[in-house]
C-alpha atoms as a PDB file:
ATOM      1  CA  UNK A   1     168.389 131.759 -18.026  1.00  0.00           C
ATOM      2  CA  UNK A   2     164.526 131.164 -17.403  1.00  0.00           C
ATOM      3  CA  UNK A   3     162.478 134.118 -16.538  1.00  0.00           C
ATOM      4  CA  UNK A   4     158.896 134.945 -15.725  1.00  0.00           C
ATOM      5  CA  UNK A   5     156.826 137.872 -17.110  1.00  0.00           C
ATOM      6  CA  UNK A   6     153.496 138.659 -15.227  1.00  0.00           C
ATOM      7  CA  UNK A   7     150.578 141.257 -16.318  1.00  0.00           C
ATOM      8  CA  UNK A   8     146.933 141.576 -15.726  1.00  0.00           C
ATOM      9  CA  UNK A   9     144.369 141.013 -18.682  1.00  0.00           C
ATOM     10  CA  UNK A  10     140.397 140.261 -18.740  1.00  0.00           C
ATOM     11  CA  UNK A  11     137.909 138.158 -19.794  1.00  0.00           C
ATOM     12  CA  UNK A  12     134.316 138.576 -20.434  1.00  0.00           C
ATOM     13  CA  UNK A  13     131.413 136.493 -18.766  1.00  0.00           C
ATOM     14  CA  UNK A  14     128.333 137.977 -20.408  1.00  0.00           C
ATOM     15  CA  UNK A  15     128.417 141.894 -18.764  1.00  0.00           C
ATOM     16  CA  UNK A  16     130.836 141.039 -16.426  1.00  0.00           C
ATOM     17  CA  UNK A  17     134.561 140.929 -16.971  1.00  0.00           C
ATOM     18  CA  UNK A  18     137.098 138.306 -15.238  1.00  0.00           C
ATOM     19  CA  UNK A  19     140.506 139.201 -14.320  1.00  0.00           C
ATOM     20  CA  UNK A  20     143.178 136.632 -16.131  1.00  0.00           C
ATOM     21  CA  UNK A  21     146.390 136.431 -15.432  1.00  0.00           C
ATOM     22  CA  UNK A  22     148.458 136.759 -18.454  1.00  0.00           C
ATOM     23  CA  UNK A  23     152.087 134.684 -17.674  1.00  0.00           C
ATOM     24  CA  UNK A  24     154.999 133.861 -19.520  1.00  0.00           C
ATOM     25  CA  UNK A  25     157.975 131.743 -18.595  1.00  0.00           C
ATOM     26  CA  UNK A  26     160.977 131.694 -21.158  1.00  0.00           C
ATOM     27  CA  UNK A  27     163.561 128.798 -20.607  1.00  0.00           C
ATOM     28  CA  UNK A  28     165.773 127.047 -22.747  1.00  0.00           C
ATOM     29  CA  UNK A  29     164.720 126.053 -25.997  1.00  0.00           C
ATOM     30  CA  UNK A  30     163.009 127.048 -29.350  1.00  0.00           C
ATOM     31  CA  UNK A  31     159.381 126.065 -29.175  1.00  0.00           C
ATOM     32  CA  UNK A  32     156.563 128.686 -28.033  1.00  0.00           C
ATOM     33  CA  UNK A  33     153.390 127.301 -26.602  1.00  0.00           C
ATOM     34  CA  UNK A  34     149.785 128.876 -25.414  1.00  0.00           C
ATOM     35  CA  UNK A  35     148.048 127.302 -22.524  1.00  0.00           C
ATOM     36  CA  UNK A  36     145.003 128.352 -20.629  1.00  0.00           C
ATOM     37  CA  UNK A  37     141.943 126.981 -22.521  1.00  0.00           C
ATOM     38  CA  UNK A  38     142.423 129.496 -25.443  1.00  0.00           C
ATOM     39  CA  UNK A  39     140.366 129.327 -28.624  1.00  0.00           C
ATOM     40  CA  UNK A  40     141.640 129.223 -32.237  1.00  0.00           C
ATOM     41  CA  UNK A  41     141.928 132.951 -32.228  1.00  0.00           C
ATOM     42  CA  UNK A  42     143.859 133.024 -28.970  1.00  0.00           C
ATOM     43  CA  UNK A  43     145.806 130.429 -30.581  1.00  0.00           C
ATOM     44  CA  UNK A  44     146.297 132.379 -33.834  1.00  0.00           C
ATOM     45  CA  UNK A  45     147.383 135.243 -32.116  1.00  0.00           C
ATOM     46  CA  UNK A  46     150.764 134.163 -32.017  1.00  0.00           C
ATOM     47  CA  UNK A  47     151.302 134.673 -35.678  1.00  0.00           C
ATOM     48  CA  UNK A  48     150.348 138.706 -35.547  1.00  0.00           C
ATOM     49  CA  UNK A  49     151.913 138.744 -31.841  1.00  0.00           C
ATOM     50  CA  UNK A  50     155.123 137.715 -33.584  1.00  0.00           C
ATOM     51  CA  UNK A  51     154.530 139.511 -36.813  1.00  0.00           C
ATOM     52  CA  UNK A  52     154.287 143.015 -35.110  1.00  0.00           C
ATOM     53  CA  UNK A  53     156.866 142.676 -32.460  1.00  0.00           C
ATOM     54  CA  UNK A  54     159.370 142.108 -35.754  1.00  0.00           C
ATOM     55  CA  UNK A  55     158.109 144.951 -37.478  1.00  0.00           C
ATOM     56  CA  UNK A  56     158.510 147.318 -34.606  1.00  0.00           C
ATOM     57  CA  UNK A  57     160.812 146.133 -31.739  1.00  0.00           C
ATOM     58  CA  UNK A  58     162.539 143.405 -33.793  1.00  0.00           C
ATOM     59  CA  UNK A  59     162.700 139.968 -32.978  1.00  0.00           C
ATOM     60  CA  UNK A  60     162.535 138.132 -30.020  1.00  0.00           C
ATOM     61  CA  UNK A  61     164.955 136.367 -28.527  1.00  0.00           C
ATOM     62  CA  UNK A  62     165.278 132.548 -29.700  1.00  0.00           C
ATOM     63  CA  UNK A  63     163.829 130.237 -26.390  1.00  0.00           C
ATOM     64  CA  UNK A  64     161.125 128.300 -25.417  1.00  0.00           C
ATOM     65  CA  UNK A  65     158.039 130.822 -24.469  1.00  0.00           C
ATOM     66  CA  UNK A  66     155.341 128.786 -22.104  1.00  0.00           C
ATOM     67  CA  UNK A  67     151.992 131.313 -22.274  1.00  0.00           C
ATOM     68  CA  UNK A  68     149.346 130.642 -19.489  1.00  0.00           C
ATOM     69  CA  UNK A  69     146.341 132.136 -19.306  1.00  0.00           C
ATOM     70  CA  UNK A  70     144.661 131.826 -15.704  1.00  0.00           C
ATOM     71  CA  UNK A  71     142.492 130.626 -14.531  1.00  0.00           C
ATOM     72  CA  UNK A  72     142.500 127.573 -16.835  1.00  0.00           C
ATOM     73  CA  UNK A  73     138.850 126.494 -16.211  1.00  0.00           C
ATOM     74  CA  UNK A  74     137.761 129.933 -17.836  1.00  0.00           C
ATOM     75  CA  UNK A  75     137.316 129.578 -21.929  1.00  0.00           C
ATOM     76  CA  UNK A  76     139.847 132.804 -23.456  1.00  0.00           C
ATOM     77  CA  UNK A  77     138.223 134.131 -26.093  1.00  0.00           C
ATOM     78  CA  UNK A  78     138.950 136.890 -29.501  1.00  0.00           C
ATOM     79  CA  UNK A  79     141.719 138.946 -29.615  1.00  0.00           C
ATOM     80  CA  UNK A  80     142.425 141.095 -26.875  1.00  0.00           C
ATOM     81  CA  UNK A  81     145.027 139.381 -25.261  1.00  0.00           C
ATOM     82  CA  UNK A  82     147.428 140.230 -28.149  1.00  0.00           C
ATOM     83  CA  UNK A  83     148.963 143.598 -26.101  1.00  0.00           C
ATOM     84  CA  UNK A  84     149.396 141.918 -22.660  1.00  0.00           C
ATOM     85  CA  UNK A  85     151.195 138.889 -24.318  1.00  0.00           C
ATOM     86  CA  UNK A  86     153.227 140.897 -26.621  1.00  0.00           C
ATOM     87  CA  UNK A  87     154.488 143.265 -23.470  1.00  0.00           C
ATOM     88  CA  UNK A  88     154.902 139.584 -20.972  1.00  0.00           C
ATOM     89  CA  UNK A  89     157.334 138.114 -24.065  1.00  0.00           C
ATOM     90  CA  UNK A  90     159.223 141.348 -24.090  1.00  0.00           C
ATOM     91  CA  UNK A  91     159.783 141.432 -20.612  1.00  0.00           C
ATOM     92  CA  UNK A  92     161.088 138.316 -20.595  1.00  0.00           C
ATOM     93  CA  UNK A  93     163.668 139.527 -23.803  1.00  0.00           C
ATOM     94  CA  UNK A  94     164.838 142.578 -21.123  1.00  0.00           C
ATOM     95  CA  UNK A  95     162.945 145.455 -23.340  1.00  0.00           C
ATOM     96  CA  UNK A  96     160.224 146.016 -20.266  1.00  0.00           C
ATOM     97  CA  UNK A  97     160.869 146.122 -16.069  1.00  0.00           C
ATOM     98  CA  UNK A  98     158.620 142.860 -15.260  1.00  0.00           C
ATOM     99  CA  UNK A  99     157.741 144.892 -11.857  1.00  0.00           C
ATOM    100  CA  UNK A 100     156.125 147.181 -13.064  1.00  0.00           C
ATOM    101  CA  UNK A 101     153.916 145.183 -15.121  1.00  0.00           C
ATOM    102  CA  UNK A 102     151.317 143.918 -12.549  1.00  0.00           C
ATOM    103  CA  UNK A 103     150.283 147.027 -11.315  1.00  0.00           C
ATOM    104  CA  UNK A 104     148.382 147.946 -15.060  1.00  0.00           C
ATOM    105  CA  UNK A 105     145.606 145.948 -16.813  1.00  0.00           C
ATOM    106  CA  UNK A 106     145.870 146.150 -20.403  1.00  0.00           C
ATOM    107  CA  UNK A 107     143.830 144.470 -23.716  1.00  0.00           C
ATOM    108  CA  UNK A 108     144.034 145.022 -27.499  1.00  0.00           C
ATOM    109  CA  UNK A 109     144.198 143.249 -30.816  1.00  0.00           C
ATOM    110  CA  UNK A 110     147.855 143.615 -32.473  1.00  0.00           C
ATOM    111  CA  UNK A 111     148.397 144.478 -35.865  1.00  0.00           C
ATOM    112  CA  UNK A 112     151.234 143.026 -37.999  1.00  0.00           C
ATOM    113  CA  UNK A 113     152.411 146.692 -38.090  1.00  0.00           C
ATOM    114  CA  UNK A 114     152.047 146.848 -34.284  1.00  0.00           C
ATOM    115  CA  UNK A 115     149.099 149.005 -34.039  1.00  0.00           C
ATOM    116  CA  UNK A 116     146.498 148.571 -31.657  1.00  0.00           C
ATOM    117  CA  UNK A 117     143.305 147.727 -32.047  1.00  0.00           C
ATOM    118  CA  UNK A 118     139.845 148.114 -30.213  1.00  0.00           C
ATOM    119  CA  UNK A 119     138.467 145.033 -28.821  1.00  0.00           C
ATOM    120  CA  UNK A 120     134.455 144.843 -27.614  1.00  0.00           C
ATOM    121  CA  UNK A 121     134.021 145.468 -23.627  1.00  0.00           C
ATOM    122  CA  UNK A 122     136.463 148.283 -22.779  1.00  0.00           C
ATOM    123  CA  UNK A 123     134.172 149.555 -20.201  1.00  0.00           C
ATOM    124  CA  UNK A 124     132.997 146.359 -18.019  1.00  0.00           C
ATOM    125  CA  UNK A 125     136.821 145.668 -17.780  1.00  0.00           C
ATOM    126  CA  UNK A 126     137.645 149.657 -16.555  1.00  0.00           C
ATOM    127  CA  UNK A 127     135.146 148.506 -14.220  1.00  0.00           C
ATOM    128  CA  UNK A 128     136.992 145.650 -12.301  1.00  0.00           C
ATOM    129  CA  UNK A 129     140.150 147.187 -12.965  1.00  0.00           C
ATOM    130  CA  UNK A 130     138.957 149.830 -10.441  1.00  0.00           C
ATOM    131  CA  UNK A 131     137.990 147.142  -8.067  1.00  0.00           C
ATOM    132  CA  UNK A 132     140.926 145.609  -8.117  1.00  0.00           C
ATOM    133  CA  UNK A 133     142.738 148.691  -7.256  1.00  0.00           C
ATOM    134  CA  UNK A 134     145.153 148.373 -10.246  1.00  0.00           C
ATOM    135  CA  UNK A 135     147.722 151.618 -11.135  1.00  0.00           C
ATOM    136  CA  UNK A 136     145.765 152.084 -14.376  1.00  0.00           C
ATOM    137  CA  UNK A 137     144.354 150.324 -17.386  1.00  0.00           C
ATOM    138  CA  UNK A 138     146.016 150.460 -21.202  1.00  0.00           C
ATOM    139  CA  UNK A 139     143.432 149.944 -24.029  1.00  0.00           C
ATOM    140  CA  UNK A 140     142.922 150.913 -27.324  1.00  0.00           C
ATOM    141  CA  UNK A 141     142.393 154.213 -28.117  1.00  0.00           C
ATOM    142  CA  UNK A 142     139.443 153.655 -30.268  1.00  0.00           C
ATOM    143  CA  UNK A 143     138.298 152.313 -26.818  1.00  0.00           C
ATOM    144  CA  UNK A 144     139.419 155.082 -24.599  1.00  0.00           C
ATOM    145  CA  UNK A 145     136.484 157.155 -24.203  1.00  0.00           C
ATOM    146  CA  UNK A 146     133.649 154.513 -23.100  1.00  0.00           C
ATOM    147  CA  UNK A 147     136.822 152.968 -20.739  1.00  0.00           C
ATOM    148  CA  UNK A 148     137.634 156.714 -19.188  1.00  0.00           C
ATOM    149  CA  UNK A 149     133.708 157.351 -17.772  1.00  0.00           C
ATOM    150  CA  UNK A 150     134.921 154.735 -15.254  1.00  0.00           C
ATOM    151  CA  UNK A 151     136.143 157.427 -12.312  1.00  0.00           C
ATOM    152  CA  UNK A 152     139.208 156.957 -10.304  1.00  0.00           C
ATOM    153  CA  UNK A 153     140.748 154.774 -12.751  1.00  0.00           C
ATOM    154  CA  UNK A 154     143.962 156.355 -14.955  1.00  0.00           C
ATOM    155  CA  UNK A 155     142.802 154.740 -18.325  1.00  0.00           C
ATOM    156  CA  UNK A 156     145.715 155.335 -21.237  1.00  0.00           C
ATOM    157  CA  UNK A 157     144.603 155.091 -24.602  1.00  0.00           C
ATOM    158  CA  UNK A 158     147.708 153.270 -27.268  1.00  0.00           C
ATOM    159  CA  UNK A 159     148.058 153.572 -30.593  1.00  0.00           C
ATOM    160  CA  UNK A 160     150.568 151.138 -30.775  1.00  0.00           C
ATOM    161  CA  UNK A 161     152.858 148.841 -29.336  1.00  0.00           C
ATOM    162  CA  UNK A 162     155.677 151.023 -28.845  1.00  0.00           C
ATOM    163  CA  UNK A 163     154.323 153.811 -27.109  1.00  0.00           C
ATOM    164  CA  UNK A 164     152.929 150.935 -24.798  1.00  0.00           C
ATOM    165  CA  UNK A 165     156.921 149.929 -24.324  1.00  0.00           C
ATOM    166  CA  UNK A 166     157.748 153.291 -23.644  1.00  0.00           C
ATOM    167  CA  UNK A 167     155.482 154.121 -21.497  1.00  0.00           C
ATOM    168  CA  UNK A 168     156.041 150.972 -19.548  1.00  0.00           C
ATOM    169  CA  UNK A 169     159.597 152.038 -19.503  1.00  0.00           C
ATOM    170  CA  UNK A 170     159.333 155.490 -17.642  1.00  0.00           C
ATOM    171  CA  UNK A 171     158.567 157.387 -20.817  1.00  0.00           C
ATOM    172  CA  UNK A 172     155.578 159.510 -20.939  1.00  0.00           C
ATOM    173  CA  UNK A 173     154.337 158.271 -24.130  1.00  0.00           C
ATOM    174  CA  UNK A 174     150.962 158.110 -22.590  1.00  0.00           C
ATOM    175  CA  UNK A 175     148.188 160.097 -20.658  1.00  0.00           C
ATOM    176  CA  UNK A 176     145.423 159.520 -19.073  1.00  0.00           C
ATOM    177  CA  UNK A 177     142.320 160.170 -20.465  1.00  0.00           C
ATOM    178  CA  UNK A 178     139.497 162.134 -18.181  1.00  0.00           C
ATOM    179  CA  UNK A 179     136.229 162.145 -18.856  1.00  0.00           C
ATOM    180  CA  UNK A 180     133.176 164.024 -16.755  1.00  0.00           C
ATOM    181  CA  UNK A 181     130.565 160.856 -16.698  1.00  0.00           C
ATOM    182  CA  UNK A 182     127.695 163.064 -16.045  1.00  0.00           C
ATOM    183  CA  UNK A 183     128.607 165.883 -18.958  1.00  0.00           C
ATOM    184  CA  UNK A 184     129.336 162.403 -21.751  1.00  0.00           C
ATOM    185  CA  UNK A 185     125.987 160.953 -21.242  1.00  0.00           C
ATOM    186  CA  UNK A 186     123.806 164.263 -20.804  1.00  0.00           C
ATOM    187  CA  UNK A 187     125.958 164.960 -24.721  1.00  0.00           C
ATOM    188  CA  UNK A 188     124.477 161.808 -25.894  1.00  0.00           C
ATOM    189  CA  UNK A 189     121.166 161.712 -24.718  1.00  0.00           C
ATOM    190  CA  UNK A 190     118.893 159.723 -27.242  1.00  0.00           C
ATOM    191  CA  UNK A 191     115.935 161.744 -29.586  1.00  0.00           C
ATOM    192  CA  UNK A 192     113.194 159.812 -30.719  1.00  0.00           C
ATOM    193  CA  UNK A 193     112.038 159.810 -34.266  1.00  0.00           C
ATOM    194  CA  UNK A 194     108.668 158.767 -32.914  1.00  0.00           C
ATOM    195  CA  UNK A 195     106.657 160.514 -30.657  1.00  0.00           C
ATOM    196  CA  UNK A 196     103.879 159.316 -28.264  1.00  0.00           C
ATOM    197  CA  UNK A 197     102.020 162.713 -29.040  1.00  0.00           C
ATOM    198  CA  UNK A 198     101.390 161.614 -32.325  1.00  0.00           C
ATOM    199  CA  UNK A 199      98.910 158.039 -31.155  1.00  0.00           C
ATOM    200  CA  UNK A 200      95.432 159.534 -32.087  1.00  0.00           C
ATOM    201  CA  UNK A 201      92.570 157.744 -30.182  1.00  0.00           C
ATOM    202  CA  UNK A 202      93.033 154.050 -28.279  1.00  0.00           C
ATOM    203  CA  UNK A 203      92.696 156.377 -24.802  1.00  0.00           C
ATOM    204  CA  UNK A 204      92.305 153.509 -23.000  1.00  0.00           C
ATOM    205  CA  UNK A 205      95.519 151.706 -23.909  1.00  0.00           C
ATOM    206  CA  UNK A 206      97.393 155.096 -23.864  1.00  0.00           C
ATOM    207  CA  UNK A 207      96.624 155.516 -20.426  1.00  0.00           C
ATOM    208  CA  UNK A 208      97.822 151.916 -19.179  1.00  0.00           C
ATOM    209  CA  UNK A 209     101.479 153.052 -21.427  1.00  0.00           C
ATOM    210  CA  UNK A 210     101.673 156.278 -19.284  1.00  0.00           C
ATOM    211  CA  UNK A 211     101.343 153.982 -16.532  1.00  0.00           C
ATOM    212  CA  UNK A 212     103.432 151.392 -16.673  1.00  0.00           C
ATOM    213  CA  UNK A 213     105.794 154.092 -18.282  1.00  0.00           C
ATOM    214  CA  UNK A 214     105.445 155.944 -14.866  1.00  0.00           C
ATOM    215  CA  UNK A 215     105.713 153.079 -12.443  1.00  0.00           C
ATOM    216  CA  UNK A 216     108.303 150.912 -14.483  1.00  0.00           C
ATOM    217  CA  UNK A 217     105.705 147.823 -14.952  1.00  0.00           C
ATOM    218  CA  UNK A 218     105.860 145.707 -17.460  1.00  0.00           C
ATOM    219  CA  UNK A 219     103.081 145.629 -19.976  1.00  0.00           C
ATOM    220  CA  UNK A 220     101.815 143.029 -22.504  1.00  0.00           C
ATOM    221  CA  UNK A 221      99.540 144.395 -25.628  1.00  0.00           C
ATOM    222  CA  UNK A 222      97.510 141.688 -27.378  1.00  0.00           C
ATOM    223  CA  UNK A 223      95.288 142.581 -30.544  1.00  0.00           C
ATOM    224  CA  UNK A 224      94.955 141.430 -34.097  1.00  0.00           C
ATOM    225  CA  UNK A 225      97.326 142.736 -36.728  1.00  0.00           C
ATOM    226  CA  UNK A 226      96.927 146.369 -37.463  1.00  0.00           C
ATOM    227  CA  UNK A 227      95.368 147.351 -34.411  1.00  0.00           C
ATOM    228  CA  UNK A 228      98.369 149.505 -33.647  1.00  0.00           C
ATOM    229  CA  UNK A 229     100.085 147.645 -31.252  1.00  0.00           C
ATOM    230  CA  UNK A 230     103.476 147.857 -32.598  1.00  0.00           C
ATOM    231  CA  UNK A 231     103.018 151.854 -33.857  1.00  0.00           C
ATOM    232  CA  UNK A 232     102.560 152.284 -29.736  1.00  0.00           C
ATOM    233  CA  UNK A 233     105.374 150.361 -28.840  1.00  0.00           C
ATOM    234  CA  UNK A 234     107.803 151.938 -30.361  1.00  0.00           C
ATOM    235  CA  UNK A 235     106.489 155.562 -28.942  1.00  0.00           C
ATOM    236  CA  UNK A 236     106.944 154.121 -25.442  1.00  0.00           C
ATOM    237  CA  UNK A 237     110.595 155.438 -25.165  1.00  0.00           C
ATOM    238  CA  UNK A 238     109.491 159.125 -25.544  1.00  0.00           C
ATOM    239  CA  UNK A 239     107.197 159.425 -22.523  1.00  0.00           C
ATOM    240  CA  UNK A 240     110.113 157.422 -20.444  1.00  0.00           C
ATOM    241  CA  UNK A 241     112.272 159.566 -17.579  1.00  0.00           C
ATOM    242  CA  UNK A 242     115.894 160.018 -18.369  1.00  0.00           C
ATOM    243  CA  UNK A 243     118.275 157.567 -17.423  1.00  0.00           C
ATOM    244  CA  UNK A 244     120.019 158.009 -14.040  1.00  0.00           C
ATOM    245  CA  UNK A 245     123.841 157.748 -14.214  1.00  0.00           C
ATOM    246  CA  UNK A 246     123.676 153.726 -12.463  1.00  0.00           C
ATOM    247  CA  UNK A 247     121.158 153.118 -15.410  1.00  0.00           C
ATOM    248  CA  UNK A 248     123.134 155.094 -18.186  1.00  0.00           C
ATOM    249  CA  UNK A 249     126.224 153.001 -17.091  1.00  0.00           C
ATOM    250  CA  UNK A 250     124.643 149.568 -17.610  1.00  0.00           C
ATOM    251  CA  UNK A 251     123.117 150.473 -20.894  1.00  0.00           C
ATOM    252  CA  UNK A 252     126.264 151.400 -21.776  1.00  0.00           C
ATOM    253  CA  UNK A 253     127.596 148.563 -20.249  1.00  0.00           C
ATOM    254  CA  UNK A 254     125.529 146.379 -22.772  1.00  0.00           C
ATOM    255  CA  UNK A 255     126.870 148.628 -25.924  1.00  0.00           C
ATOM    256  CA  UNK A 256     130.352 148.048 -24.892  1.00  0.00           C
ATOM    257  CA  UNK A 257     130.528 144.144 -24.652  1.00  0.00           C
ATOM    258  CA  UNK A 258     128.193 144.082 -28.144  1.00  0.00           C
ATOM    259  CA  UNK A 259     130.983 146.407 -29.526  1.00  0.00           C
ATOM    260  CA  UNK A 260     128.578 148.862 -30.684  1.00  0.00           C
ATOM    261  CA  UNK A 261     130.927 151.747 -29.139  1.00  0.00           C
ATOM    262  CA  UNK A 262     133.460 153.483 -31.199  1.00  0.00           C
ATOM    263  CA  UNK A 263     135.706 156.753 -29.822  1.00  0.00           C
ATOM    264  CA  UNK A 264     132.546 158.213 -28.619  1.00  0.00           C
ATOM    265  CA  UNK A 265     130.479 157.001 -25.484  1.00  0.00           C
END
C-alpha cells in the first residue's frame, strides 16, 4: 500500500534560510530514489540514512522510496537533510504518526550509529521556523544553544535518532532548550588584545577613527608601508559601542551559516 510521509527541512541562501519540503512516497517496489536537485552529498546520504536506521531501528521495509526535495528549482546542499529523511522513511514503515510530522522543522547529519550531528546555520533556520509558526524545531544538540536565542520558538536539541522517534511518538525524550538572548551575548562579549590607548602620536588620523567610530562612517587610510595604518586598524574595534541585540543577532547570524559556532553562542 503506497503512503506519503511529509516534514519540514531548510535550506540556506547565503544568511537566509529556505523552507524545503522534505517528502516521501513508498509504493510498490524495491528501488529508492532522491529527487529535488540534490548534490552528491544529498545523494550520498542515502548510504548513512540507511546505515543508521539498521543499526538503531532496524531495517526498513522492502519498497520503492521516491524522496523529493521542494522546491526543485532550489540547489540542496551538505548534510542536514539526513534526520528529516530518516524520520519521512520511517513514517512511511508505521514507526512515526505522519501527522504530526509537519508541525516540527528538523536538520542534522546522521551517523552510521544513528547519532546526530551539527550541521552549519542552526540559527538563520530557528529564525524562519518562527515565522512560519511551526510547533518547534529539532536540531543537533551541538547546535542547540545558537538555535534556542531565537525566542518563542521550542527548539529540542537530539542526540540521536531514536530519541527523535520517541519523541515524535508522544515520548518525552526531548526538551526544549531556553535561553535568555540578552544574558548569552552580554556572557560573550568580545575583549580586545589591542587597544586604541596604546597608538602614540598620528593625532590627526586618531581623531578621524574616533569619528567615523562614533558616527558609523566608513573610512579609507592610505600611506606607505609602515606608516601604521594597519597597527590602527586593528585598534578600531576597542573604541566601538557594544552591539545592540538586532546587531549581535546578525553577527551571529554570519558565525552560524560559516559554522564557526559550537554548543556555545
Amino acid at each position: 500500500m503506497s503512503k506519503l510521509a511529509q516534514i519540514y527541512s531548510a535550506a540556506l541562501d547565503g544568511l537566509e534560510a529556505i523552507p524545503v519540503e522534505v517528502e516521501v512516497h513508498s509504493s510498490r517496489g524495491t528501488k529508492t530514489t532522491i529527487v529535488g536537485l540534490p548534490d552528491n552529498a544529498v545523494k550520498e546520504s542515502l548510504e548513512r540514512i540507511t546505515a543508521a536506521l539498521s543499526n538503531t531501528v532496524g531495517s526498513m521495509t522492502v519498497q520503492k522510496y521516491t524522496i523529493n526535495l521542494a522546491p526543485a528549482d532550489i540547489r540542496k546542499e551538505g548534510s542536514a537533510y539526513d534526520l528529516p529523511v530518516a524520520v519521512a522513511l520511517l513514517a512511511c514503515c508505521d514507526r512515526v504518526e505522519p501527522a504530526e510530522l509537519k508541525q516540527y522543522m528538523m536538520v542534522g547529519e546522521l551517523g552510521l550509529d544513528g547519532t546526530v550531528r551539527p550541521v552549519h546555520g542552526a540559527l538563520p533556520i530557528a529564525i524562519k521556523a518562527r515565522e512560519m509558526g511551526l510547533k518547534g524545531l529539532i536540531v543537533p544538540e551541538s547546535n542547540v544553544r545558537e538555535a534556542a536565542v531565537v525566542n518563542r520558538l521550542p527548539v529540542y536539541g537530539a542526540r540521536n535518532l531514536v530519541e527523535v522517534l520517541d519523541f515524535l511518538n508522544g515520548k518525552p525524550s526531548l526538551q526544549p532548550t531556553e535561553v535568555d538572548t540578552r544574558k548569552e551575548f552580554a556572557e560573550h562579549q568580545i575583549t580586545f588584545d589591542n587597544d586604541f590607548i596604546d597608538v602614540k602620536g598620528q593625532e590627526n588620523v586618531k581623531r578621524a577613527l574616533e569619528v567615523a567610530a562614533a558616527g558609523g562612517h566608513n573610512i579609507i587610510m592610505v600611506g606607505s608601508p609602515g606608516c601604521g595604518k594597519s597597527m590602527m586598524a586593528r585598534r578600531i574595534p576597542s573604541i566601538l559601542p557594544p552591539l545592540t541585540l538586532s546587531e549581535s543577532l546578525e553577527t551571529t547570524r554570519v558565525h552560524s551559516v560559516a559554522g564557526k559556532l559550537g554548543r556555545d553562542v
